[in-house]
C-alpha atoms as a PDB file:
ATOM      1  CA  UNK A   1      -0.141 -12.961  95.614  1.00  0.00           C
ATOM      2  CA  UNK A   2       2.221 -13.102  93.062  1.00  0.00           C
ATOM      3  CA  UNK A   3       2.300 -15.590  90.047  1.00  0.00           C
ATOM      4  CA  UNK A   4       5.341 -17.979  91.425  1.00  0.00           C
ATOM      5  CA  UNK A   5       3.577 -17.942  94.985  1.00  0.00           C
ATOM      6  CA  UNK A   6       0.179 -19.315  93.491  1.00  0.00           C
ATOM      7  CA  UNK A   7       1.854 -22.025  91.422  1.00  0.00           C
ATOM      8  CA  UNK A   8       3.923 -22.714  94.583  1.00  0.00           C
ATOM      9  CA  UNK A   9       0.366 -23.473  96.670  1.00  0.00           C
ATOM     10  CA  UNK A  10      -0.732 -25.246  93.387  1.00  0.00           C
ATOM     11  CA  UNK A  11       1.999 -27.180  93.289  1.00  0.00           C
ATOM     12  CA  UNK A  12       2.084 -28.139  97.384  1.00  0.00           C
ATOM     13  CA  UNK A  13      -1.678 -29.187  97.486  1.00  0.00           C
ATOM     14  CA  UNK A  14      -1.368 -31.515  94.527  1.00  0.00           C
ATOM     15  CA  UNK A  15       1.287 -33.208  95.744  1.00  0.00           C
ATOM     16  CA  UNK A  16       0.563 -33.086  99.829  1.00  0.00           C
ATOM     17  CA  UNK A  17      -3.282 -33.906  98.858  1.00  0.00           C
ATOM     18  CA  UNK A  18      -3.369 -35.334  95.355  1.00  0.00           C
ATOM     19  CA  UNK A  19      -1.132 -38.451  95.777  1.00  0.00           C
ATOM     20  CA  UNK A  20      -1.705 -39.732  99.356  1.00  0.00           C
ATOM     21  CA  UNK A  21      -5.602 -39.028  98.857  1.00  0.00           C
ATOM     22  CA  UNK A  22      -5.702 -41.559  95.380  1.00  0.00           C
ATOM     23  CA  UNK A  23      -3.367 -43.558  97.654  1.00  0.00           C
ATOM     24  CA  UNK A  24      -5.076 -44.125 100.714  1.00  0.00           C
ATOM     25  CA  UNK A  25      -8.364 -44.086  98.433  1.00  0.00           C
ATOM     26  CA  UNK A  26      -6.764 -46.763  95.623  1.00  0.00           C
ATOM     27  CA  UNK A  27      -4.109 -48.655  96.548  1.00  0.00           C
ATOM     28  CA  UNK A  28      -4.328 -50.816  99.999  1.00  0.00           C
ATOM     29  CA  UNK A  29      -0.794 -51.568 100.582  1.00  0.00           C
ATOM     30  CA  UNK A  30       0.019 -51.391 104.616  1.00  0.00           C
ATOM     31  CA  UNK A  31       3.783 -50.797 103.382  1.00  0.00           C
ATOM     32  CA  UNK A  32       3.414 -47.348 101.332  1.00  0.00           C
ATOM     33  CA  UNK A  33       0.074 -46.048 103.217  1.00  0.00           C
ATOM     34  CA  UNK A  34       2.388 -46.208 106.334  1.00  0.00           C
ATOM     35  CA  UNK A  35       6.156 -45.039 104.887  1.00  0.00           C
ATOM     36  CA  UNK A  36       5.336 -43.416 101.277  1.00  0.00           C
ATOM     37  CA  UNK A  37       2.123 -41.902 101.592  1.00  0.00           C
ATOM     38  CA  UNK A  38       3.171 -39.212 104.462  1.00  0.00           C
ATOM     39  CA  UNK A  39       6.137 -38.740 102.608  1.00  0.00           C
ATOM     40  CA  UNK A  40       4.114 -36.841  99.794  1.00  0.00           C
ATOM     41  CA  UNK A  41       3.842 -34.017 102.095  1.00  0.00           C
ATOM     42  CA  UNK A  42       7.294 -32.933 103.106  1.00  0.00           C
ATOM     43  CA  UNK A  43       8.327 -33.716  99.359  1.00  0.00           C
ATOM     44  CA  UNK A  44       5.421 -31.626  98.353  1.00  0.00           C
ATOM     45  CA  UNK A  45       7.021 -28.144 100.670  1.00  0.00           C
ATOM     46  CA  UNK A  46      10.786 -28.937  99.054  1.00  0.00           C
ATOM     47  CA  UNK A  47       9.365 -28.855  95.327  1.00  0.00           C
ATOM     48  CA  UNK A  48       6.603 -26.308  95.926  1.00  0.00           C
ATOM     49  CA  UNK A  49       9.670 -23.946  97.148  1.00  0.00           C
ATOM     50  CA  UNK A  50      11.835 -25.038  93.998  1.00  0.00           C
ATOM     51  CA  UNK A  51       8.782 -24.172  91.999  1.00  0.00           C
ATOM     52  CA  UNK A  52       8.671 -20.547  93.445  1.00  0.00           C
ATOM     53  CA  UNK A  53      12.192 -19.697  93.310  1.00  0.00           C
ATOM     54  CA  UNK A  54      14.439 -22.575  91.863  1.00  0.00           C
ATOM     55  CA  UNK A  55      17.460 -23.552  93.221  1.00  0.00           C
ATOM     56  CA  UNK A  56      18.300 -20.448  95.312  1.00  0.00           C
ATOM     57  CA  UNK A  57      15.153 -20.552  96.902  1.00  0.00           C
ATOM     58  CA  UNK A  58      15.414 -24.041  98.194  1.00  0.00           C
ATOM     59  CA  UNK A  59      19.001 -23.703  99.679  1.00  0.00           C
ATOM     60  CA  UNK A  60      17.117 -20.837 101.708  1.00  0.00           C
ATOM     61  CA  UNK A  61      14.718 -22.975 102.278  1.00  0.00           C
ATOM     62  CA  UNK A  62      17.004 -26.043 104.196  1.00  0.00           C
ATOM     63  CA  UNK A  63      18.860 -23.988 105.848  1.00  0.00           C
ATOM     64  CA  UNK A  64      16.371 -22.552 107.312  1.00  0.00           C
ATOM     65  CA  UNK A  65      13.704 -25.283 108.167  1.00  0.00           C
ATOM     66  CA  UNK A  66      17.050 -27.502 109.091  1.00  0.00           C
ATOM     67  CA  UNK A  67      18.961 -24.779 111.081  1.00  0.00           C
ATOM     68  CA  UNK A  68      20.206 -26.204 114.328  1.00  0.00           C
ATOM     69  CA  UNK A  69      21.931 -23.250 116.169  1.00  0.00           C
ATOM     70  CA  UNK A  70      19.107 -21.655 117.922  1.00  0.00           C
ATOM     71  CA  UNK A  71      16.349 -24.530 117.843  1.00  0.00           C
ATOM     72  CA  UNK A  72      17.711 -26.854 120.116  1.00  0.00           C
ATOM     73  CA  UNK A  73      15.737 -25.466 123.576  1.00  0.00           C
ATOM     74  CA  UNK A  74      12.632 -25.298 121.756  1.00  0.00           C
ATOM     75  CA  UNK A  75      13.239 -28.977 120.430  1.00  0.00           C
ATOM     76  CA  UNK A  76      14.023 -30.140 124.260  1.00  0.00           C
ATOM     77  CA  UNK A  77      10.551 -28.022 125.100  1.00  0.00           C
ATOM     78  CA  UNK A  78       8.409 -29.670 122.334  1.00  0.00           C
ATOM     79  CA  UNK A  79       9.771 -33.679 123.358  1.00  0.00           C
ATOM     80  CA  UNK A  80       8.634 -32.226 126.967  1.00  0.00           C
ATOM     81  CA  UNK A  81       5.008 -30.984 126.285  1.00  0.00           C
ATOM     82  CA  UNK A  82       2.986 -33.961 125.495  1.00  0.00           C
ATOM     83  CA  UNK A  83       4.622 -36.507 127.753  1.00  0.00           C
ATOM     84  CA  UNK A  84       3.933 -33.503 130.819  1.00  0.00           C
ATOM     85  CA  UNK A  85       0.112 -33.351 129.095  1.00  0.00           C
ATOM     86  CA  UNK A  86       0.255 -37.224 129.566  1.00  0.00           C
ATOM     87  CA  UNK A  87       1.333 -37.137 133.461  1.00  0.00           C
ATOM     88  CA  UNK A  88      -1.130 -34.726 134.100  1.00  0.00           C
ATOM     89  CA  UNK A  89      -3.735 -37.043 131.943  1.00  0.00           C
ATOM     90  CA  UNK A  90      -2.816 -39.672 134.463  1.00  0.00           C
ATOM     91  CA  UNK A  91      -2.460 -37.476 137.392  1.00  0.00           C
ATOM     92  CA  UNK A  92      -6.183 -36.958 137.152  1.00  0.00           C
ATOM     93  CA  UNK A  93      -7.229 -39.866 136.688  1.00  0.00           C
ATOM     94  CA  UNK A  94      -5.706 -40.916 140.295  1.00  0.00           C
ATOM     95  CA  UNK A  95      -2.677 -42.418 139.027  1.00  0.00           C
ATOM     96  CA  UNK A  96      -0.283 -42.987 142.292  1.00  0.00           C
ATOM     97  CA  UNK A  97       3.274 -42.259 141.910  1.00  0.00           C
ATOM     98  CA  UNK A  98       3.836 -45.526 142.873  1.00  0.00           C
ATOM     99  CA  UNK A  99       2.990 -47.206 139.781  1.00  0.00           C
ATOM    100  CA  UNK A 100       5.287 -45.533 138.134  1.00  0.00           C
ATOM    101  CA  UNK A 101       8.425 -47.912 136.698  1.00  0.00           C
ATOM    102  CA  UNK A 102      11.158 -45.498 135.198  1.00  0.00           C
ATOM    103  CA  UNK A 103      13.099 -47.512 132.764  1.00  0.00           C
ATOM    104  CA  UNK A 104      15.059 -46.209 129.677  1.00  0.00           C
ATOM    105  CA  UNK A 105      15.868 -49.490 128.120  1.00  0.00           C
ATOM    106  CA  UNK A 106      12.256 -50.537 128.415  1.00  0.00           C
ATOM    107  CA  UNK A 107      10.922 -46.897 126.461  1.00  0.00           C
ATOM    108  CA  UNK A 108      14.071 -47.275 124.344  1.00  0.00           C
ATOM    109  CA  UNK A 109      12.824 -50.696 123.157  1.00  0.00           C
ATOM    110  CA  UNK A 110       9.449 -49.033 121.425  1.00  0.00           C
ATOM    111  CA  UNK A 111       9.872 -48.607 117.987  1.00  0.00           C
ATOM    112  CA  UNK A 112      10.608 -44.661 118.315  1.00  0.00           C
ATOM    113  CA  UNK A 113      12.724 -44.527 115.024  1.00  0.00           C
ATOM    114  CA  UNK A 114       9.729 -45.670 112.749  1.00  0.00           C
ATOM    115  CA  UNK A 115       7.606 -43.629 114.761  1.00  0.00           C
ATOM    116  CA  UNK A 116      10.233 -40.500 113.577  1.00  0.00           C
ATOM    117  CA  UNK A 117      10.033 -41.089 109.864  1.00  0.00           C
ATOM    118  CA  UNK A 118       6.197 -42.119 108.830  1.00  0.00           C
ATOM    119  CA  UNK A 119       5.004 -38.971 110.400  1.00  0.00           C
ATOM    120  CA  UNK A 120       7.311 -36.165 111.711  1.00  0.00           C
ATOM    121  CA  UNK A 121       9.822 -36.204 109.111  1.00  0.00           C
ATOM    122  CA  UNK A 122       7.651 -37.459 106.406  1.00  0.00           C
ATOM    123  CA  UNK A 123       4.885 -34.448 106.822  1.00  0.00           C
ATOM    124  CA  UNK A 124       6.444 -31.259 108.764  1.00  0.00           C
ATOM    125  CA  UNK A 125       8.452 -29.948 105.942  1.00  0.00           C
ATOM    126  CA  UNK A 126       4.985 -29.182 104.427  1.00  0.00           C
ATOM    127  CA  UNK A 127       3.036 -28.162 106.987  1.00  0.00           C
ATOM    128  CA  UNK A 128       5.390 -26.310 109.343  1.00  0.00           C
ATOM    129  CA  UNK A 129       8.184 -26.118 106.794  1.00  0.00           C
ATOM    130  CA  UNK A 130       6.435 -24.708 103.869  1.00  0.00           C
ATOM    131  CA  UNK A 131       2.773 -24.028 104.859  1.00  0.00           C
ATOM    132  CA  UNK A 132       2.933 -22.127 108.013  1.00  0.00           C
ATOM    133  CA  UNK A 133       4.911 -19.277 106.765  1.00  0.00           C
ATOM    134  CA  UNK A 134       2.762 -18.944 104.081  1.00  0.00           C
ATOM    135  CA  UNK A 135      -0.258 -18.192 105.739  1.00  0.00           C
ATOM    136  CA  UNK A 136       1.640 -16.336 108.040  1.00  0.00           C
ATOM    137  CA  UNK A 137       2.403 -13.989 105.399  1.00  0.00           C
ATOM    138  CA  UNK A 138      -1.251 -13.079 105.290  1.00  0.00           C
ATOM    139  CA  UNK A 139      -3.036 -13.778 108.337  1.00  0.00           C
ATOM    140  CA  UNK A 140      -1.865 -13.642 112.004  1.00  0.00           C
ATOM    141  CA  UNK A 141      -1.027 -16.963 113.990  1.00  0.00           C
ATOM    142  CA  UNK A 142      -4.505 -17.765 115.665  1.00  0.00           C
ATOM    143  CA  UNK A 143      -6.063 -17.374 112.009  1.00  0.00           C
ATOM    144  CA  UNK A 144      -2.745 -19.665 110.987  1.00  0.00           C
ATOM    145  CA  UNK A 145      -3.100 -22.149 113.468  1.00  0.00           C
ATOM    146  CA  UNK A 146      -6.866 -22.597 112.304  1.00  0.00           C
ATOM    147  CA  UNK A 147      -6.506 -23.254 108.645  1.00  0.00           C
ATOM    148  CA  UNK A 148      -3.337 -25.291 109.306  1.00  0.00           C
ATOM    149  CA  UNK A 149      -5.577 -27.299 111.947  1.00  0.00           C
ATOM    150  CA  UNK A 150      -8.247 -27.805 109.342  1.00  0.00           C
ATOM    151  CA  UNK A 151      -5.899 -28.518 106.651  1.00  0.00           C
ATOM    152  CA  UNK A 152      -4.227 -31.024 108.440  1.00  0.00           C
ATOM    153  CA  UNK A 153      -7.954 -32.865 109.618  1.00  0.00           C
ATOM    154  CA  UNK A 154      -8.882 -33.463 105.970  1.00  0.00           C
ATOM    155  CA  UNK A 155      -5.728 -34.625 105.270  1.00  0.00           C
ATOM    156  CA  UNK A 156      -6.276 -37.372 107.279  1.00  0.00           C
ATOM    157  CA  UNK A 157      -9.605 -38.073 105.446  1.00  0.00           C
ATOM    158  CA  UNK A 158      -9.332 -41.086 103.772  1.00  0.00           C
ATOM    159  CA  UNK A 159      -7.337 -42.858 106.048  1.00  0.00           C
ATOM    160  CA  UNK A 160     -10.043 -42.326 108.757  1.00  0.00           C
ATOM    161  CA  UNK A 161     -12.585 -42.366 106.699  1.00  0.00           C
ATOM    162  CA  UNK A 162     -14.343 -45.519 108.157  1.00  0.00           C
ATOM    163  CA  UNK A 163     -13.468 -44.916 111.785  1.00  0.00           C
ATOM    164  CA  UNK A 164     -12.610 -41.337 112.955  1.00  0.00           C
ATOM    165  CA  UNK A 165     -14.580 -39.273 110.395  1.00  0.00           C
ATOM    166  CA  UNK A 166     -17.299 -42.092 110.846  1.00  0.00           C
ATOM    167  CA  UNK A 167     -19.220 -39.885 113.146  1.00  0.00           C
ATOM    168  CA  UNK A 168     -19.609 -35.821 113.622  1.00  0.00           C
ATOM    169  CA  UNK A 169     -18.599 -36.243 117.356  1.00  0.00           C
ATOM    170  CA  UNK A 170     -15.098 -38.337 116.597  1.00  0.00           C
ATOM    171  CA  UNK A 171     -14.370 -36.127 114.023  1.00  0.00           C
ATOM    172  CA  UNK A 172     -14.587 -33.623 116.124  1.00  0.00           C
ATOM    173  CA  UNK A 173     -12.290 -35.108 118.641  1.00  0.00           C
ATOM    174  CA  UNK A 174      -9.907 -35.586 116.251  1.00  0.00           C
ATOM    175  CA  UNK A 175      -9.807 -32.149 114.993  1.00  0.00           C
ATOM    176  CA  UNK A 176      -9.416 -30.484 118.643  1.00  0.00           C
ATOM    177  CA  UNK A 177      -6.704 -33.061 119.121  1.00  0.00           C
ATOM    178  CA  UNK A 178      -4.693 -31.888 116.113  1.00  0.00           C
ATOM    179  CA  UNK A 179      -5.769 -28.061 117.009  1.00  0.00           C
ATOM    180  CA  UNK A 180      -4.391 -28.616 120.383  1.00  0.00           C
ATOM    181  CA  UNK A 181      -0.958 -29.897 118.635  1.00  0.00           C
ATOM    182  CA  UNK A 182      -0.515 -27.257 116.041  1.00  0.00           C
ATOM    183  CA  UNK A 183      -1.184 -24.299 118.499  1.00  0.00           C
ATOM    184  CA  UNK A 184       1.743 -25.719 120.629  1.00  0.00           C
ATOM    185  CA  UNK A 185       3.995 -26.460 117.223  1.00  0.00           C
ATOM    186  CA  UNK A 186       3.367 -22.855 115.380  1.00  0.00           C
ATOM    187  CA  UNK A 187       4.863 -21.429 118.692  1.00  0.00           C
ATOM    188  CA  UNK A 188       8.037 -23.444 118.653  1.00  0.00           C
ATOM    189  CA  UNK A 189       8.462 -23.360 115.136  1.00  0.00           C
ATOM    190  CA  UNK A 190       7.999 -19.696 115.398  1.00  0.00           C
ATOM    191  CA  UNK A 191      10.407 -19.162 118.789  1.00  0.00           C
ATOM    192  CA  UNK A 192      12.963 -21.223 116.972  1.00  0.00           C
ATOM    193  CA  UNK A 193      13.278 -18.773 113.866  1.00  0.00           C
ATOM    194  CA  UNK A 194      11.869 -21.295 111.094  1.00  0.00           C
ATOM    195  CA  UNK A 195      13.914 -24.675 112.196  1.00  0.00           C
ATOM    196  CA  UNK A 196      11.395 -27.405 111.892  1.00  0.00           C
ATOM    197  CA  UNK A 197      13.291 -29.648 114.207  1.00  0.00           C
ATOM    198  CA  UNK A 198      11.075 -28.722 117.369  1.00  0.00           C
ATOM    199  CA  UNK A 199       8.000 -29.461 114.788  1.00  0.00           C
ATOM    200  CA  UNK A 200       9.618 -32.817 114.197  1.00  0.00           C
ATOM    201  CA  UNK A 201      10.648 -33.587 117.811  1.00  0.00           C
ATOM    202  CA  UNK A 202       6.720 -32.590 119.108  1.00  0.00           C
ATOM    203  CA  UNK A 203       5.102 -34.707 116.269  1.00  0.00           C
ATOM    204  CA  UNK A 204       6.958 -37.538 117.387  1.00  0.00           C
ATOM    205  CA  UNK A 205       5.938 -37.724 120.891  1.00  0.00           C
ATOM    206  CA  UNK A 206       2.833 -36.766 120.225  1.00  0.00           C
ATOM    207  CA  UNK A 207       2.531 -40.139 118.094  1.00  0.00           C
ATOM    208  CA  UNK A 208       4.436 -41.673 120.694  1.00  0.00           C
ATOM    209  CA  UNK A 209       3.928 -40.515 124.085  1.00  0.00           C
ATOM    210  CA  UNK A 210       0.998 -42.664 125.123  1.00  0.00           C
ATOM    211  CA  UNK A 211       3.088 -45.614 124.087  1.00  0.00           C
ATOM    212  CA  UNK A 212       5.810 -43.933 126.321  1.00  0.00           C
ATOM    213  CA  UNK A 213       3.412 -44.020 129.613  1.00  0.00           C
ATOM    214  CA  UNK A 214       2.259 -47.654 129.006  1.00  0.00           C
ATOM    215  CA  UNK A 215       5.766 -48.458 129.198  1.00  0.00           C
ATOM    216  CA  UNK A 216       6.697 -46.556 132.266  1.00  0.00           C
ATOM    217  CA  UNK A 217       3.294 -47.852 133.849  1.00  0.00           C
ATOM    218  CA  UNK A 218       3.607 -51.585 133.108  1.00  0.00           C
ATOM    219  CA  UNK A 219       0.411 -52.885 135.180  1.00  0.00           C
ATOM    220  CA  UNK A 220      -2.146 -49.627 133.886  1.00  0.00           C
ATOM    221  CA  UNK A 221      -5.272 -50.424 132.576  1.00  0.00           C
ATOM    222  CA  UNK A 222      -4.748 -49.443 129.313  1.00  0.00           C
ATOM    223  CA  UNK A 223      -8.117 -47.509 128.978  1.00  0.00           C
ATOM    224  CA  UNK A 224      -6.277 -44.813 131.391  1.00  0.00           C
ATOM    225  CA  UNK A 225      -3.570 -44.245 128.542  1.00  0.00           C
ATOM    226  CA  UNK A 226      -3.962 -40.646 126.349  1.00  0.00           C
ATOM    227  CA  UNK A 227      -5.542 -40.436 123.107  1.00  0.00           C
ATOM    228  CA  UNK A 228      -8.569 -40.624 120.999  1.00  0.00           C
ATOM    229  CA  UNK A 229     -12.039 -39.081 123.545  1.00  0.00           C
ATOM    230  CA  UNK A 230      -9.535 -39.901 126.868  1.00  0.00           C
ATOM    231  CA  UNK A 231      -7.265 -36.787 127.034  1.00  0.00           C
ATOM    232  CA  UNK A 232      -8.628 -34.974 124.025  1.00  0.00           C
ATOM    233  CA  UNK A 233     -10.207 -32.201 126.020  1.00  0.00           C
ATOM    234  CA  UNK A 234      -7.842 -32.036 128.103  1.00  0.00           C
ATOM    235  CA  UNK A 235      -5.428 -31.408 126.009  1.00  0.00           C
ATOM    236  CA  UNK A 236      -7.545 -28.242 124.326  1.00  0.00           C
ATOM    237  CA  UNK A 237      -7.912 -26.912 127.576  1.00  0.00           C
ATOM    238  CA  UNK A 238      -4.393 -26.890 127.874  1.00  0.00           C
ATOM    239  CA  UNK A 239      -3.810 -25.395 124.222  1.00  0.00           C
ATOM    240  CA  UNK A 240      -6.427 -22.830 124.907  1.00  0.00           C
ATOM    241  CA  UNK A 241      -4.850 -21.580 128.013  1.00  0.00           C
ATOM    242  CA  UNK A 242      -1.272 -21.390 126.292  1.00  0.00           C
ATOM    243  CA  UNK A 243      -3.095 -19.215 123.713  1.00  0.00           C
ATOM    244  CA  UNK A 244      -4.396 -17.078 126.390  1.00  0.00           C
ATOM    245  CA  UNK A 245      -0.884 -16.998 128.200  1.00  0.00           C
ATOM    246  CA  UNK A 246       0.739 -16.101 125.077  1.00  0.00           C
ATOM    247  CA  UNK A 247      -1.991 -13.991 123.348  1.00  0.00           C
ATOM    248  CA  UNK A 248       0.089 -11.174 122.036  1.00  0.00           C
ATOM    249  CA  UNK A 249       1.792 -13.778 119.979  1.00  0.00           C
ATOM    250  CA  UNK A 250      -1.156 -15.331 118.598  1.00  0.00           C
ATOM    251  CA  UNK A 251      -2.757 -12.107 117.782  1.00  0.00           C
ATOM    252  CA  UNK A 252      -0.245  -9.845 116.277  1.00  0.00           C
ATOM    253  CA  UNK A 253       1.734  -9.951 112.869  1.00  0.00           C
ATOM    254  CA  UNK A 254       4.700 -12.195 113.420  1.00  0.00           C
ATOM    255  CA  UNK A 255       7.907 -12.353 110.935  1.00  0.00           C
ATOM    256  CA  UNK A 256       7.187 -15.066 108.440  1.00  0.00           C
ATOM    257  CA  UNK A 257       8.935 -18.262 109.044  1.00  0.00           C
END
């Protein structure tokens, strides 16, 4: 690994870690632990690049984590997966059709944009952006998908700390559940040359998409909704199979972006 490359990392986990860690940890403001926080890890990817290569790099860089031309499928396919994990969720659970109550205006009345910018925008520029090619560079996808997984858990640390990472069986949970979301996003990402935007668009309704169904389901029980211990091994079931079904992608070399 080459000098520029290390400070690059350096640089990336100080600022993805270092300042929402002593935030979450230090300051208790709802306001920047919601909108600001996050942020630190996208930021972190744009400067860690600059670091490495300067200006040059990081036009490289956006045009190819913001490319359009060529991402757009894989964006429709990544809004598609966990809202089609969430019917099946339901579907299992003995959910009639019936209850169903398709309404745009009602799912169009959640607050999607927030949803958007506090966690897809503010983190995938670091972790699919910057991070996954990275590791890419020196391990295959499955190994990838793994450390990114991980990464991503303790990230999460101290704003858990009291409630998911409270106990060895919801931290658990909570790591499959992410596993589950990054084997799906370092596919897409992957498919879609680099462009982050199918990252982006698959974070977003996997914040959202349980919010989504309670809306389209107006009398449900909420207890039947996904998320947390309801759909969470579901959900790896689902990620494990799409491994299997696309295993000569996960286990061979694959161009670094």
């Amino acid at each position: 690994m080459q000098r520029r490359e290390m400070l690059g990392l350096i640089t990336f986990f100080s600022l993805a870690f270092g300042l929402p860690w002593f935030g979450w940890w230090q300051i208790k403001d709802p306001t920047l632990s919601l909108w600001f926080f996050p942020l630190c890890c996208s930021m972190a990817g744009f400067i860690a690049v600059f670091v490495e290569g300067g200006t040059p790099a990081l036009k490289v860089f956006c045009q190819r984590t913001m490319r359009v031309s060529g991402a757009m499928k894989w964006t429709l396919l990544a809004i598609m997966i966990p809202l089609l994990l969430g019917v099946v969720h339901l579907s299992l659970k003995g959910i009639p059709w019936s209850s169903w109550h398709f309404s745009i205006t009602a799912v169009l009345g959640l607050s999607l944009a927030a949803a958007l910018v506090t966690g897809p925008l503010a983190e995938e520029f670091g972790w699919r952006g910057y991070l996954q090619p990275k590791l890419l560079q020196h391990v295959r996808p499955i190994w990838a998908v793994l450390i990114l997984a991980t990464l991503w858990t303790l990230w999460h640390f101290p704003l858990y700390e009291n409630s998911v990472f409270s106990d060895l069986r919801t931290t658990l949970r909570f790591f499959s559940y992410l596993l589950t979301w990054s084997i799906f996003m370092m596919f897409l990402v992957c498919r879609a040359n680099g462009s982050v935007w199918p990252a982006v668009a698959f974070h977003w309704l996997a914040n959202t998409h349980a919010d989504i169904l309670r809306v389209l389901l107006p009398g449900l029980d909420g207890s039947y909704l996904p998320g947390g211990s309801q759909s969470t091994w579901l959900y790896l079931a689902a990620g494990l199979l799409f491994v299997c079904w696309h295993w000569r992608f996960f286990s061979k070399p694959t161009p670094t972006v």
